[in-house]
PDB file of N, CA and C in Angstrom:
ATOM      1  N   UNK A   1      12.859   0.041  12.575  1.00  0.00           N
ATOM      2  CA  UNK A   1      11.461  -0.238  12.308  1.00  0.00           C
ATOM      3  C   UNK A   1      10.739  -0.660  13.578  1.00  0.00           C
ATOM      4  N   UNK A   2      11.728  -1.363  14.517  1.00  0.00           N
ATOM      5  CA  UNK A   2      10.892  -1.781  15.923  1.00  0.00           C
ATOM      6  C   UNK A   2      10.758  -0.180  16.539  1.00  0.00           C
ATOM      7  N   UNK A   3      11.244   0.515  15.786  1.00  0.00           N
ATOM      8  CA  UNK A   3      10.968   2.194  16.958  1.00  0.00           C
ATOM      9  C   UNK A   3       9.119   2.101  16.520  1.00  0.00           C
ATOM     10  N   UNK A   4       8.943   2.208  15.093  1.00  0.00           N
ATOM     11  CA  UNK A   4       8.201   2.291  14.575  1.00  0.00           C
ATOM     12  C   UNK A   4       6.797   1.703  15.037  1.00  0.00           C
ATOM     13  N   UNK A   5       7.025   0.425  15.611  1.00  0.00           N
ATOM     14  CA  UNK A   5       5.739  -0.584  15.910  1.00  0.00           C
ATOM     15  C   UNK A   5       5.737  -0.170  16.861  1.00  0.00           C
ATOM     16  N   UNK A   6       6.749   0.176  17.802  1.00  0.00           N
ATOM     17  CA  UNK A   6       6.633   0.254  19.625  1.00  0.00           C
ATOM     18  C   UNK A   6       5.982   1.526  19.577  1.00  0.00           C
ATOM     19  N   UNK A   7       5.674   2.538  18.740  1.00  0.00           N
ATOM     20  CA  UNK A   7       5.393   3.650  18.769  1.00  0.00           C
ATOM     21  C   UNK A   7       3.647   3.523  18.528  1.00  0.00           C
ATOM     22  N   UNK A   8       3.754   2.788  17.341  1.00  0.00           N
ATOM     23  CA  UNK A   8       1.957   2.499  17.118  1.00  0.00           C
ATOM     24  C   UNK A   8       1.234   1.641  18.540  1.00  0.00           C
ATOM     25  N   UNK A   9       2.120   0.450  19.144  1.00  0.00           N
ATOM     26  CA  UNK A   9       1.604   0.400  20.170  1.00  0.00           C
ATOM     27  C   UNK A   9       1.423   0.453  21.276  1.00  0.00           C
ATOM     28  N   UNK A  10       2.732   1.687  21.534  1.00  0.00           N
ATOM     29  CA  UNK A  10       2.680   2.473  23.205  1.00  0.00           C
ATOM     30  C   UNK A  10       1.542   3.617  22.973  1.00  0.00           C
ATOM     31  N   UNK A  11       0.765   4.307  23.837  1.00  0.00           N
ATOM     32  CA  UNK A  11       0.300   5.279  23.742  1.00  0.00           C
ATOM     33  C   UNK A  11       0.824   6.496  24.437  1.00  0.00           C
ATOM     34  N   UNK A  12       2.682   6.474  24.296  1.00  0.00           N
ATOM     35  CA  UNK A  12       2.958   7.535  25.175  1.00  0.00           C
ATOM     36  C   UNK A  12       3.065   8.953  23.675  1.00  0.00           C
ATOM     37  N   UNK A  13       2.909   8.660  22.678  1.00  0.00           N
ATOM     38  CA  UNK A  13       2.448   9.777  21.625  1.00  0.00           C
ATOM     39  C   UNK A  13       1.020   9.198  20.707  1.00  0.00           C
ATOM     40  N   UNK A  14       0.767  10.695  21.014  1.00  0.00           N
ATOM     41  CA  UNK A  14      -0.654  10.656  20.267  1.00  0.00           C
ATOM     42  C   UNK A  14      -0.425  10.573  18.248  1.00  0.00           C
ATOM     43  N   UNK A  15      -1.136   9.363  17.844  1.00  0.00           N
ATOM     44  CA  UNK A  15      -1.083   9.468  16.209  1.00  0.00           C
ATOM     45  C   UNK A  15      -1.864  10.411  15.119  1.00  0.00           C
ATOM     46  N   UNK A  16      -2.381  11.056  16.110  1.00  0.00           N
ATOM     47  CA  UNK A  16      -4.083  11.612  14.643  1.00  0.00           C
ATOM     48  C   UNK A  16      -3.120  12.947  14.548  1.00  0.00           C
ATOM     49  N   UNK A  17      -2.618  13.590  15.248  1.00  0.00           N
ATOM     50  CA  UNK A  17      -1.897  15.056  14.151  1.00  0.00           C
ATOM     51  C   UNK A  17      -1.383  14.085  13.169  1.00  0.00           C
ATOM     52  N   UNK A  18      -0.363  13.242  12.868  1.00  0.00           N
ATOM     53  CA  UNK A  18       0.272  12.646  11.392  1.00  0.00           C
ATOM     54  C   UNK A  18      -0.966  12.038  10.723  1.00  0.00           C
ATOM     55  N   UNK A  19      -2.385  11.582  11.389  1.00  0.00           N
ATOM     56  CA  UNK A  19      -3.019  10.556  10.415  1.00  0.00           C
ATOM     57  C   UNK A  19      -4.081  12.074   9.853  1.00  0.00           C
ATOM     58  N   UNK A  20      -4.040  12.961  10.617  1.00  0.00           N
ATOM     59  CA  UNK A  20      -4.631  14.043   9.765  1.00  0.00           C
ATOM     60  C   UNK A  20      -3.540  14.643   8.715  1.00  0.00           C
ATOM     61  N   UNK A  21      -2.130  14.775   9.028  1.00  0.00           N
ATOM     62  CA  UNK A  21      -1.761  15.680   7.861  1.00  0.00           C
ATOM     63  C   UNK A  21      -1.747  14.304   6.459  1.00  0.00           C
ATOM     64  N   UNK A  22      -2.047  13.072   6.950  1.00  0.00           N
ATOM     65  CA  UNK A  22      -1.571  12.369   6.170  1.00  0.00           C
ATOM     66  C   UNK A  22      -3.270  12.421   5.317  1.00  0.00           C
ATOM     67  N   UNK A  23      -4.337  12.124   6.104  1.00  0.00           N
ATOM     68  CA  UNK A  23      -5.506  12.715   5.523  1.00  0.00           C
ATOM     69  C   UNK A  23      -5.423  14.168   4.484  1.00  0.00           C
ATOM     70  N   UNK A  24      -4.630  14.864   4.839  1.00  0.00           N
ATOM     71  CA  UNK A  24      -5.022  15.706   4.369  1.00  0.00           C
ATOM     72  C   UNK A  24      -4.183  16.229   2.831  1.00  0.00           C
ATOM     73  N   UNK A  25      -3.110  15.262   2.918  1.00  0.00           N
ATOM     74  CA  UNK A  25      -2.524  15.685   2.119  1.00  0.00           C
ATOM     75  C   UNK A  25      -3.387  14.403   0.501  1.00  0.00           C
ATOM     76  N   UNK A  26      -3.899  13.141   1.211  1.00  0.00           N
ATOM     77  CA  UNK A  26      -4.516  12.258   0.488  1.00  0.00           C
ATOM     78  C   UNK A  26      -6.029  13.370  -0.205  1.00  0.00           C
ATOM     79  N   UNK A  27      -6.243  14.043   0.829  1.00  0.00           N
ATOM     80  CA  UNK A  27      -7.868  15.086  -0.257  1.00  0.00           C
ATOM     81  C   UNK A  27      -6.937  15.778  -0.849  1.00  0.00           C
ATOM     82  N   UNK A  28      -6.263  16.452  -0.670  1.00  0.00           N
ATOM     83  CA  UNK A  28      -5.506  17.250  -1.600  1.00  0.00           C
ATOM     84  C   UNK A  28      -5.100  16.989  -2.943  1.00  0.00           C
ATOM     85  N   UNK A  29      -4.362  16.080  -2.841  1.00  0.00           N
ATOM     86  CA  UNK A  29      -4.135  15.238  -4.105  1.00  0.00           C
ATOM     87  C   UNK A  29      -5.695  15.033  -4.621  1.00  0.00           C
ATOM     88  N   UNK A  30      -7.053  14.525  -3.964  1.00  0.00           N
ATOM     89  CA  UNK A  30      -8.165  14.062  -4.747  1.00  0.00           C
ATOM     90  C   UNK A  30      -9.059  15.607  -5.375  1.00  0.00           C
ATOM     91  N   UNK A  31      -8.426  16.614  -4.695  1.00  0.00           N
ATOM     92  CA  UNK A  31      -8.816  17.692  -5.097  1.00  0.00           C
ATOM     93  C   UNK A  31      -8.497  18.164  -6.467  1.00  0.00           C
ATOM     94  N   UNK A  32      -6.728  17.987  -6.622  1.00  0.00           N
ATOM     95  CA  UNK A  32      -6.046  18.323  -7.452  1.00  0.00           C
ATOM     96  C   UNK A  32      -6.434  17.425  -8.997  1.00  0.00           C
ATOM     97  N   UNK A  33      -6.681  15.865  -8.491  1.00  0.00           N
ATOM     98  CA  UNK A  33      -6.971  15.225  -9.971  1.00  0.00           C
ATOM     99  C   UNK A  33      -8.512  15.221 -10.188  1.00  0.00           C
ATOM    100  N   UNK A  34      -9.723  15.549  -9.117  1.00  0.00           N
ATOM    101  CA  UNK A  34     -10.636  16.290  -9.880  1.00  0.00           C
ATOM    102  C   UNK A  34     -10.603  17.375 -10.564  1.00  0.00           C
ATOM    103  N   UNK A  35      -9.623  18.363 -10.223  1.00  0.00           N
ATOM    104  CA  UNK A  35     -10.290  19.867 -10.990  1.00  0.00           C
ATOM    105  C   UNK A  35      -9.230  19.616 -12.369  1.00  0.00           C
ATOM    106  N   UNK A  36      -8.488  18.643 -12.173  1.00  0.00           N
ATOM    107  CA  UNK A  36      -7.400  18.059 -13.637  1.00  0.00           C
ATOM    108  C   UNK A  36      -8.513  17.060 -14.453  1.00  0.00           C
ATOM    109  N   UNK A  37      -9.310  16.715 -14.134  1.00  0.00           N
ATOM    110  CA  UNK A  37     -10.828  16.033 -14.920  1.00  0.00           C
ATOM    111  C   UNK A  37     -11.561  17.308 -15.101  1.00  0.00           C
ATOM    112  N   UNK A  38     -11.562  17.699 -14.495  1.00  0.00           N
ATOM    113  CA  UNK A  38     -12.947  18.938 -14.729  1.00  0.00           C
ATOM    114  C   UNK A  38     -12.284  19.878 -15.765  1.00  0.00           C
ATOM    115  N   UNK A  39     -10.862  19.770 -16.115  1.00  0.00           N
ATOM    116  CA  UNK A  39     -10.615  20.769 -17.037  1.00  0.00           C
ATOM    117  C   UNK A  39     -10.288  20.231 -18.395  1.00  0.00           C
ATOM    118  N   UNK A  40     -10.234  19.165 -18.045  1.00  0.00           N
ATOM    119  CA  UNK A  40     -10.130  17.613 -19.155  1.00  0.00           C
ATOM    120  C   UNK A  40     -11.887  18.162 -19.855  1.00  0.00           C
ATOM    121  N   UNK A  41     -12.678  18.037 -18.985  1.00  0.00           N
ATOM    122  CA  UNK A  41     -13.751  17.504 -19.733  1.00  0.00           C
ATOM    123  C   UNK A  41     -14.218  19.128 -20.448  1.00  0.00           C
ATOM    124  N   UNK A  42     -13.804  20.281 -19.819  1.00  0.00           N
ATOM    125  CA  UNK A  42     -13.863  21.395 -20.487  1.00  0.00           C
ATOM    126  C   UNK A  42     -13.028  21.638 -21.538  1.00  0.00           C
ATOM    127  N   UNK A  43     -11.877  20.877 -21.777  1.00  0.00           N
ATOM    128  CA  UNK A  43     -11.304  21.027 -23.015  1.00  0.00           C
ATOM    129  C   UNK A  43     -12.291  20.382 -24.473  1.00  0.00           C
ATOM    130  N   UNK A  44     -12.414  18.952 -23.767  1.00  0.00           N
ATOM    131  CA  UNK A  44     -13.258  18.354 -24.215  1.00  0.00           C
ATOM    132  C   UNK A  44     -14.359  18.561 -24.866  1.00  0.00           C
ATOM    133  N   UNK A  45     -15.280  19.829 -24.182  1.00  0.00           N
ATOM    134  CA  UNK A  45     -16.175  20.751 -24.673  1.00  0.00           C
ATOM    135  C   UNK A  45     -16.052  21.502 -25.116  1.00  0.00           C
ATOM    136  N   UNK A  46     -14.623  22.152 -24.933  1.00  0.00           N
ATOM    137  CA  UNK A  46     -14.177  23.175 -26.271  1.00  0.00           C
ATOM    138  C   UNK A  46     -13.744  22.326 -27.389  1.00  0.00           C
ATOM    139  N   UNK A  47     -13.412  21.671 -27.867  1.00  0.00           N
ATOM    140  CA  UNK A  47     -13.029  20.218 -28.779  1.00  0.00           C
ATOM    141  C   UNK A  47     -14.514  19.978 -28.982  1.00  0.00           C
ATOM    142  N   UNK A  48     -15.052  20.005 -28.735  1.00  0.00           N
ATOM    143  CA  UNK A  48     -16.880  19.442 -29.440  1.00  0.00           C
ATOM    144  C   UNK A  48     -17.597  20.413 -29.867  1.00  0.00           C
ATOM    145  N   UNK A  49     -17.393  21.884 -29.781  1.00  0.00           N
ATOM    146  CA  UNK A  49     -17.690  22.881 -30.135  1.00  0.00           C
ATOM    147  C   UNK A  49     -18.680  23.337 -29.090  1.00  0.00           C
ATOM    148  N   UNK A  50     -18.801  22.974 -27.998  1.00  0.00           N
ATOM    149  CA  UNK A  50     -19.654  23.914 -27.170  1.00  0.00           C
ATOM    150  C   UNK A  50     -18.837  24.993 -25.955  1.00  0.00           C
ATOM    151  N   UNK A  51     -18.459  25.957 -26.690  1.00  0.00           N
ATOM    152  CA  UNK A  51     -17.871  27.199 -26.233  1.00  0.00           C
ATOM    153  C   UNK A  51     -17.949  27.723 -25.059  1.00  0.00           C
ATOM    154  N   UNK A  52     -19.603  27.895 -25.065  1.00  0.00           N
ATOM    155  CA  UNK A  52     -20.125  28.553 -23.472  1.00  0.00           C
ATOM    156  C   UNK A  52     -19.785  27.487 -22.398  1.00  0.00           C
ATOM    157  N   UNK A  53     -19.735  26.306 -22.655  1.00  0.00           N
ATOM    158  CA  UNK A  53     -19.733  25.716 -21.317  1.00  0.00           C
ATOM    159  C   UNK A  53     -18.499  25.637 -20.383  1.00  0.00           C
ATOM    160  N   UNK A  54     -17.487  25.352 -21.888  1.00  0.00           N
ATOM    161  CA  UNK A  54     -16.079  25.089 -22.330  1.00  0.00           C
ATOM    162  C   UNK A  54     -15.489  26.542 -21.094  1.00  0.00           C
ATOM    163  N   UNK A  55     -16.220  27.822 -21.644  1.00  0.00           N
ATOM    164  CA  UNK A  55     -15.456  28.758 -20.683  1.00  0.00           C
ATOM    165  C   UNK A  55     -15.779  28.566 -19.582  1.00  0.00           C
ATOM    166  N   UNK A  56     -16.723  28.489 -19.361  1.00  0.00           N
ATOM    167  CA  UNK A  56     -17.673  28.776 -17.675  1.00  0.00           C
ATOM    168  C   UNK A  56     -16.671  27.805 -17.178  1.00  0.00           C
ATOM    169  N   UNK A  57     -16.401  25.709 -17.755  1.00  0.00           N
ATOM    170  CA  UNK A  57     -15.991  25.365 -16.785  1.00  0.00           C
ATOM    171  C   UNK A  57     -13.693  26.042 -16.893  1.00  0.00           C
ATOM    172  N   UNK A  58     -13.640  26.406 -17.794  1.00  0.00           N
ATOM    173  CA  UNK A  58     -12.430  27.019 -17.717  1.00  0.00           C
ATOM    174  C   UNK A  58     -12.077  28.072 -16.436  1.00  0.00           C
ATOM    175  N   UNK A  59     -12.740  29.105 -15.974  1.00  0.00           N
ATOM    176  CA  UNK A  59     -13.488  30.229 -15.563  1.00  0.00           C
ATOM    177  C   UNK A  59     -13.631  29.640 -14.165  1.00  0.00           C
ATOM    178  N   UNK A  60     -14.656  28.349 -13.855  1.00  0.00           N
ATOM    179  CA  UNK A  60     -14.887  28.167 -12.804  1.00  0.00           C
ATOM    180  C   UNK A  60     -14.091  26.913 -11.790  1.00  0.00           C
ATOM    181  N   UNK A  61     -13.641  26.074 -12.768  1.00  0.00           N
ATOM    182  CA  UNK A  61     -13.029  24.814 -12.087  1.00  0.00           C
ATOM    183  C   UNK A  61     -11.542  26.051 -11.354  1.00  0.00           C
ATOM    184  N   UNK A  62     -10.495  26.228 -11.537  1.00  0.00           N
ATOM    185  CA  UNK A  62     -10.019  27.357 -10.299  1.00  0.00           C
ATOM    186  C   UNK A  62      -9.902  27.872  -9.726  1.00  0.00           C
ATOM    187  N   UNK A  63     -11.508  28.549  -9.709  1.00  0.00           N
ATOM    188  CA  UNK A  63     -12.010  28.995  -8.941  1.00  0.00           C
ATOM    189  C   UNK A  63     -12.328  28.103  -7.507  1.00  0.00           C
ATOM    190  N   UNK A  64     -13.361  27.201  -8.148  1.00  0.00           N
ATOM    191  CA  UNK A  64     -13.675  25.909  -7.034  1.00  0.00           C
ATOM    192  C   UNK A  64     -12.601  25.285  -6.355  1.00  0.00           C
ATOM    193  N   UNK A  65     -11.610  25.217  -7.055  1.00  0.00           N
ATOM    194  CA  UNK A  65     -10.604  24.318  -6.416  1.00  0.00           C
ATOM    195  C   UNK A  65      -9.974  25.144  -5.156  1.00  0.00           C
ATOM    196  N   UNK A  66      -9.593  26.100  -6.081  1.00  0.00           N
ATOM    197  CA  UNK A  66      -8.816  26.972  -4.947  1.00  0.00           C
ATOM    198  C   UNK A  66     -10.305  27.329  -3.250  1.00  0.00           C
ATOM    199  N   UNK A  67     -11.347  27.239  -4.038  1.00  0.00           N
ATOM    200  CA  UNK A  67     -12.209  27.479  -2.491  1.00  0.00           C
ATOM    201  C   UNK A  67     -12.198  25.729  -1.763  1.00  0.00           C
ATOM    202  N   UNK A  68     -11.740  24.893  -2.372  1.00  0.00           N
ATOM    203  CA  UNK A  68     -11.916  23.624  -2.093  1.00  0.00           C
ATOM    204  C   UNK A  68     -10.891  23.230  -1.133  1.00  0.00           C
ATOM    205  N   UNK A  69      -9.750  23.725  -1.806  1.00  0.00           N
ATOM    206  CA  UNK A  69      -8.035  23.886  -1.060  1.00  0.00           C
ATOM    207  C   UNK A  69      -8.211  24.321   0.136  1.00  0.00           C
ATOM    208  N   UNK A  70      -8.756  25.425   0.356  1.00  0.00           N
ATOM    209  CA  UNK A  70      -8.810  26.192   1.533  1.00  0.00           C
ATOM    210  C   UNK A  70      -9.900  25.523   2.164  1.00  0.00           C
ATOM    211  N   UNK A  71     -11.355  25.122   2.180  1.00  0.00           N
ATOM    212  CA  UNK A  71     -12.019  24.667   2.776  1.00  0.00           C
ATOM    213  C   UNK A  71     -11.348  23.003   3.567  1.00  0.00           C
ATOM    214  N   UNK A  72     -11.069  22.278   2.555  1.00  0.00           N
ATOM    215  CA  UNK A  72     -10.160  21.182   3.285  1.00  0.00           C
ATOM    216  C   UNK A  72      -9.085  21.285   4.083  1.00  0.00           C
ATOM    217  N   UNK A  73      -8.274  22.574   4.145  1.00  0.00           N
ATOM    218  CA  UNK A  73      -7.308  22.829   4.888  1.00  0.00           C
ATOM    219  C   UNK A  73      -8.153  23.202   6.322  1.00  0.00           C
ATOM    220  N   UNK A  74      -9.202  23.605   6.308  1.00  0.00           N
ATOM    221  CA  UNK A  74      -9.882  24.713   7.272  1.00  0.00           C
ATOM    222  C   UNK A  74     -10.123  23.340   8.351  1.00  0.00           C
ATOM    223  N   UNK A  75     -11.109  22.502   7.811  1.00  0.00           N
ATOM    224  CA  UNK A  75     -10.951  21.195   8.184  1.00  0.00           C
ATOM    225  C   UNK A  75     -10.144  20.269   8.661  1.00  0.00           C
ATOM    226  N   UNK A  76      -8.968  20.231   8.734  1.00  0.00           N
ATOM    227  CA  UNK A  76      -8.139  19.161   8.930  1.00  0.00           C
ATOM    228  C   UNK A  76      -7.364  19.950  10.198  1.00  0.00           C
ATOM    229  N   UNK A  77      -7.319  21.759  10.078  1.00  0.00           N
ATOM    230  CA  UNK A  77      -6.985  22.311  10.851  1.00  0.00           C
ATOM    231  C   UNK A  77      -7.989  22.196  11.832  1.00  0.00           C
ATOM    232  N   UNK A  78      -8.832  22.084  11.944  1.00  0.00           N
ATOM    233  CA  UNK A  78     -10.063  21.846  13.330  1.00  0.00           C
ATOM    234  C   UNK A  78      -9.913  20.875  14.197  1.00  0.00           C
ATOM    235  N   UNK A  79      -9.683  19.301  13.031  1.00  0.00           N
ATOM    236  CA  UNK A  79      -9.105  18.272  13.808  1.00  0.00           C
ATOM    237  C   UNK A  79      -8.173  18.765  14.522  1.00  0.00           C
ATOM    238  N   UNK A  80      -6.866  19.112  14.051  1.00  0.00           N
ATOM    239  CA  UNK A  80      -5.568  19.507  14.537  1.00  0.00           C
ATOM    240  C   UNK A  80      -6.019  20.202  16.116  1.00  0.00           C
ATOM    241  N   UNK A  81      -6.648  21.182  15.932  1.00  0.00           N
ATOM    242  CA  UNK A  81      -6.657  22.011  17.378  1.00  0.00           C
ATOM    243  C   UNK A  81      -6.997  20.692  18.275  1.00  0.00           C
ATOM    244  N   UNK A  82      -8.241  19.957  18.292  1.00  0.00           N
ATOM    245  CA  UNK A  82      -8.466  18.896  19.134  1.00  0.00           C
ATOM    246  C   UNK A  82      -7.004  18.666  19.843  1.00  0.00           C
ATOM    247  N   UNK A  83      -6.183  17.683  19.019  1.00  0.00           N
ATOM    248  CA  UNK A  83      -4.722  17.392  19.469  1.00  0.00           C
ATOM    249  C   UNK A  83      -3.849  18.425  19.602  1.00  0.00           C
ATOM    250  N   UNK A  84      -3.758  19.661  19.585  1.00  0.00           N
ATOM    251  CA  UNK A  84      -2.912  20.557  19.826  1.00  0.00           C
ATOM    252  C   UNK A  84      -3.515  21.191  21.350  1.00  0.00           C
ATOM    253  N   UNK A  85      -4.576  21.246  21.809  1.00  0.00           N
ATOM    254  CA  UNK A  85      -5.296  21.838  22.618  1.00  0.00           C
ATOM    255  C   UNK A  85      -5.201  20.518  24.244  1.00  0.00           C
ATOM    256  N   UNK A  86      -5.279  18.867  23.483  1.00  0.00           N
ATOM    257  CA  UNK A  86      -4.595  18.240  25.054  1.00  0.00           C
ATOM    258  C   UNK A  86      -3.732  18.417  24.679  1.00  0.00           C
ATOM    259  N   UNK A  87      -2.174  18.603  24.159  1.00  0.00           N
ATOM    260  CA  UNK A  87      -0.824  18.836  23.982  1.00  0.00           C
ATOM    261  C   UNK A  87      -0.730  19.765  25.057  1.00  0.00           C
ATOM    262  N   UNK A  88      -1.229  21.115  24.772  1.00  0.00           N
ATOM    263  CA  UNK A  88      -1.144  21.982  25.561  1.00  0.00           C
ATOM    264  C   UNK A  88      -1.751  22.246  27.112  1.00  0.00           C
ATOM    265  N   UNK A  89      -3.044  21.550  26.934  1.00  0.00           N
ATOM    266  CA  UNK A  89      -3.484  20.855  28.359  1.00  0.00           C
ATOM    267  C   UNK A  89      -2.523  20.014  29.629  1.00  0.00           C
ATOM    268  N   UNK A  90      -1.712  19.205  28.692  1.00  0.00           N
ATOM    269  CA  UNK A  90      -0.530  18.557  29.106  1.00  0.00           C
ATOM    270  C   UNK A  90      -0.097  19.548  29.797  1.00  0.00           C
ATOM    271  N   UNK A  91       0.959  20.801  28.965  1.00  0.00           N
ATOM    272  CA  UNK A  91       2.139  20.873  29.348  1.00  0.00           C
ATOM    273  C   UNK A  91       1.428  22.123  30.316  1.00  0.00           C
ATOM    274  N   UNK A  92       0.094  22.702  30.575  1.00  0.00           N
ATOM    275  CA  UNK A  92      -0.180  23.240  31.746  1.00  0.00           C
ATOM    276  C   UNK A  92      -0.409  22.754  33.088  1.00  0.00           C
ATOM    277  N   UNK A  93      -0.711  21.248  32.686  1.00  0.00           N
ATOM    278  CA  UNK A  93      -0.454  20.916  33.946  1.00  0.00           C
ATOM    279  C   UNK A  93       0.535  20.511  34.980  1.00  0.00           C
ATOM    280  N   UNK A  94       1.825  20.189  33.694  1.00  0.00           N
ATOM    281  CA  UNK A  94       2.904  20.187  34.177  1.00  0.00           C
ATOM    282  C   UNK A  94       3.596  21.510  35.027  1.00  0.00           C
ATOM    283  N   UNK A  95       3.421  22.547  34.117  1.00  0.00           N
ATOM    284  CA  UNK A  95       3.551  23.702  34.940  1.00  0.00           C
ATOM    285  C   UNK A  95       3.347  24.190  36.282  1.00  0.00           C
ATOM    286  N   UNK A  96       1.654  23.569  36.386  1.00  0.00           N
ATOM    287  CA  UNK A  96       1.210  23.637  37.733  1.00  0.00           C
ATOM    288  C   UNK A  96       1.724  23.193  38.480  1.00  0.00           C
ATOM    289  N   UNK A  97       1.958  21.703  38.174  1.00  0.00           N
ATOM    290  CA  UNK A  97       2.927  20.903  39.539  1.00  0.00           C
ATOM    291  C   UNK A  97       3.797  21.649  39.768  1.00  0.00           C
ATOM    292  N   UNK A  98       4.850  22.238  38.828  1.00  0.00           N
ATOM    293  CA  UNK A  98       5.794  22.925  39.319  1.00  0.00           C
ATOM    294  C   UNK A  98       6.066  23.720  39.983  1.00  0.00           C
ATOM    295  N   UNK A  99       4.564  24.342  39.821  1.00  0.00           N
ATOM    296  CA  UNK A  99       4.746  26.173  40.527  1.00  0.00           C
ATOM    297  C   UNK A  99       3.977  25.521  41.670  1.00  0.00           C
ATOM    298  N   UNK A 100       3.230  24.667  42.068  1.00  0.00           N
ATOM    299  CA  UNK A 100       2.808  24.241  43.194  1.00  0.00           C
ATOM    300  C   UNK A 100       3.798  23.002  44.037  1.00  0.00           C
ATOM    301  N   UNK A 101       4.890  22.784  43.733  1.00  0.00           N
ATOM    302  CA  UNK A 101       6.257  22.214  44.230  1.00  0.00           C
ATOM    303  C   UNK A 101       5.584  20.872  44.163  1.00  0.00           C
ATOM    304  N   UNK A 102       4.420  20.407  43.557  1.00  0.00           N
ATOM    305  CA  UNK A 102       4.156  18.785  43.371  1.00  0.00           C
ATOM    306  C   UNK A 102       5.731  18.210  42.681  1.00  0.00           C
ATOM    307  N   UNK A 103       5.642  16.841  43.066  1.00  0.00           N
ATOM    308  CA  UNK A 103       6.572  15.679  41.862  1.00  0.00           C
ATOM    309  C   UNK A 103       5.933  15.748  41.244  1.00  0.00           C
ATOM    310  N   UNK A 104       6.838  15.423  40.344  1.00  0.00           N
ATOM    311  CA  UNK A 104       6.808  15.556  38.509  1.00  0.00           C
ATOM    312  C   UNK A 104       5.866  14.154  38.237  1.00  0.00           C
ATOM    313  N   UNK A 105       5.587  13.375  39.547  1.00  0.00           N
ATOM    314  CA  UNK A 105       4.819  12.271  39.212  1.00  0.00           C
ATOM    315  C   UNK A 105       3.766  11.972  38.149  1.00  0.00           C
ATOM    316  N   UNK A 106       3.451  11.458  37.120  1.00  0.00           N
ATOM    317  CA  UNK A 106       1.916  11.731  36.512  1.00  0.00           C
ATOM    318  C   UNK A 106       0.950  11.182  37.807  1.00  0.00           C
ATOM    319  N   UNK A 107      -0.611  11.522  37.383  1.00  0.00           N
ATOM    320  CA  UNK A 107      -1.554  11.862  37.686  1.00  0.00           C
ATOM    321  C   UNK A 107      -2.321  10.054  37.756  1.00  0.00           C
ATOM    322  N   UNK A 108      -2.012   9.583  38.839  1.00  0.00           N
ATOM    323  CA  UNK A 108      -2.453   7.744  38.300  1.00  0.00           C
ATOM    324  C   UNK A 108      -3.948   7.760  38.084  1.00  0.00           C
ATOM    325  N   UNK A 109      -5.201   8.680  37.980  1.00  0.00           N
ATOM    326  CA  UNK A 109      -6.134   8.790  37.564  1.00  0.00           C
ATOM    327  C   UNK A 109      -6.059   9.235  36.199  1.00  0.00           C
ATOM    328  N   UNK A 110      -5.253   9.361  35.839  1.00  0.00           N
ATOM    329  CA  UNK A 110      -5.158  10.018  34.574  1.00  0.00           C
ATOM    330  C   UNK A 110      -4.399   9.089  33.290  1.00  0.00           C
ATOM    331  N   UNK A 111      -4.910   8.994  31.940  1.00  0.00           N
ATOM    332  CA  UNK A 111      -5.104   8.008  31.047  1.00  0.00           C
ATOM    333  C   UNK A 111      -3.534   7.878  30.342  1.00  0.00           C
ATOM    334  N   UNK A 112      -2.733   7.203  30.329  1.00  0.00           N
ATOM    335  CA  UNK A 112      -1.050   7.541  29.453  1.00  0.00           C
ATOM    336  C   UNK A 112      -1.561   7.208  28.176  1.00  0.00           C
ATOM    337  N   UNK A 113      -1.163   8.655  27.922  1.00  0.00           N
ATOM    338  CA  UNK A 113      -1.599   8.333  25.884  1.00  0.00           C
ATOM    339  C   UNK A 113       0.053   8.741  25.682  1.00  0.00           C
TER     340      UNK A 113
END
């Protein structure tokens, strides 16, 4: 568990890729028990006798969700590039040193995350 704390408070790894998948898996779930209400309350309306609405939301709550699924994924993937894009910033500059025979030194202008 001390890996654990020394990790939240070194900044030699970055946290937001895990606090996004962890975001993302928290809308997901809020996605999943709205359109599980929304089909609640369309049963509900088929149970009260109003038919037309009863289908439409039958018809449409899967619809929505599934565009909801994908729109929140689309999202969380955007964050992601942010942190995947210095990841990869990183390891080009490492490269460079290499192919330019620099030490592997880091960059003392440069921030240790």
């Amino acid at each position: 568990m001390m890996s654990l704390f020394q990790r939240f408070l070194g900044f030699d790894r970055l946290l937001g890729p895990s606090l996004v998948k962890l975001v993302y898996y928290v809308g997901a779930a809020a996605i999943v028990v709205l359109a599980a209400g929304a089909l609640l309350t369309a049963i509900f309306s088929l149970a009260g006798g109003n038919f037309g609405a009863a289908a439409m939301q039958l018809l449409a709550v899967p619809a929505v969700a599934a565009v909801a699924f994908v729109y929140w994924r689309f999202l969380c993937e955007l964050f992601m590039l942010a942190f995947l894009a210095y990841e990869r910033l990183g390891e080009i500059r490492d490269s460079m040193r290499i192919a330019t025979g620099e030490a592997s030194a880091p960059d003392p202008d440069h921030p240790a995350f």
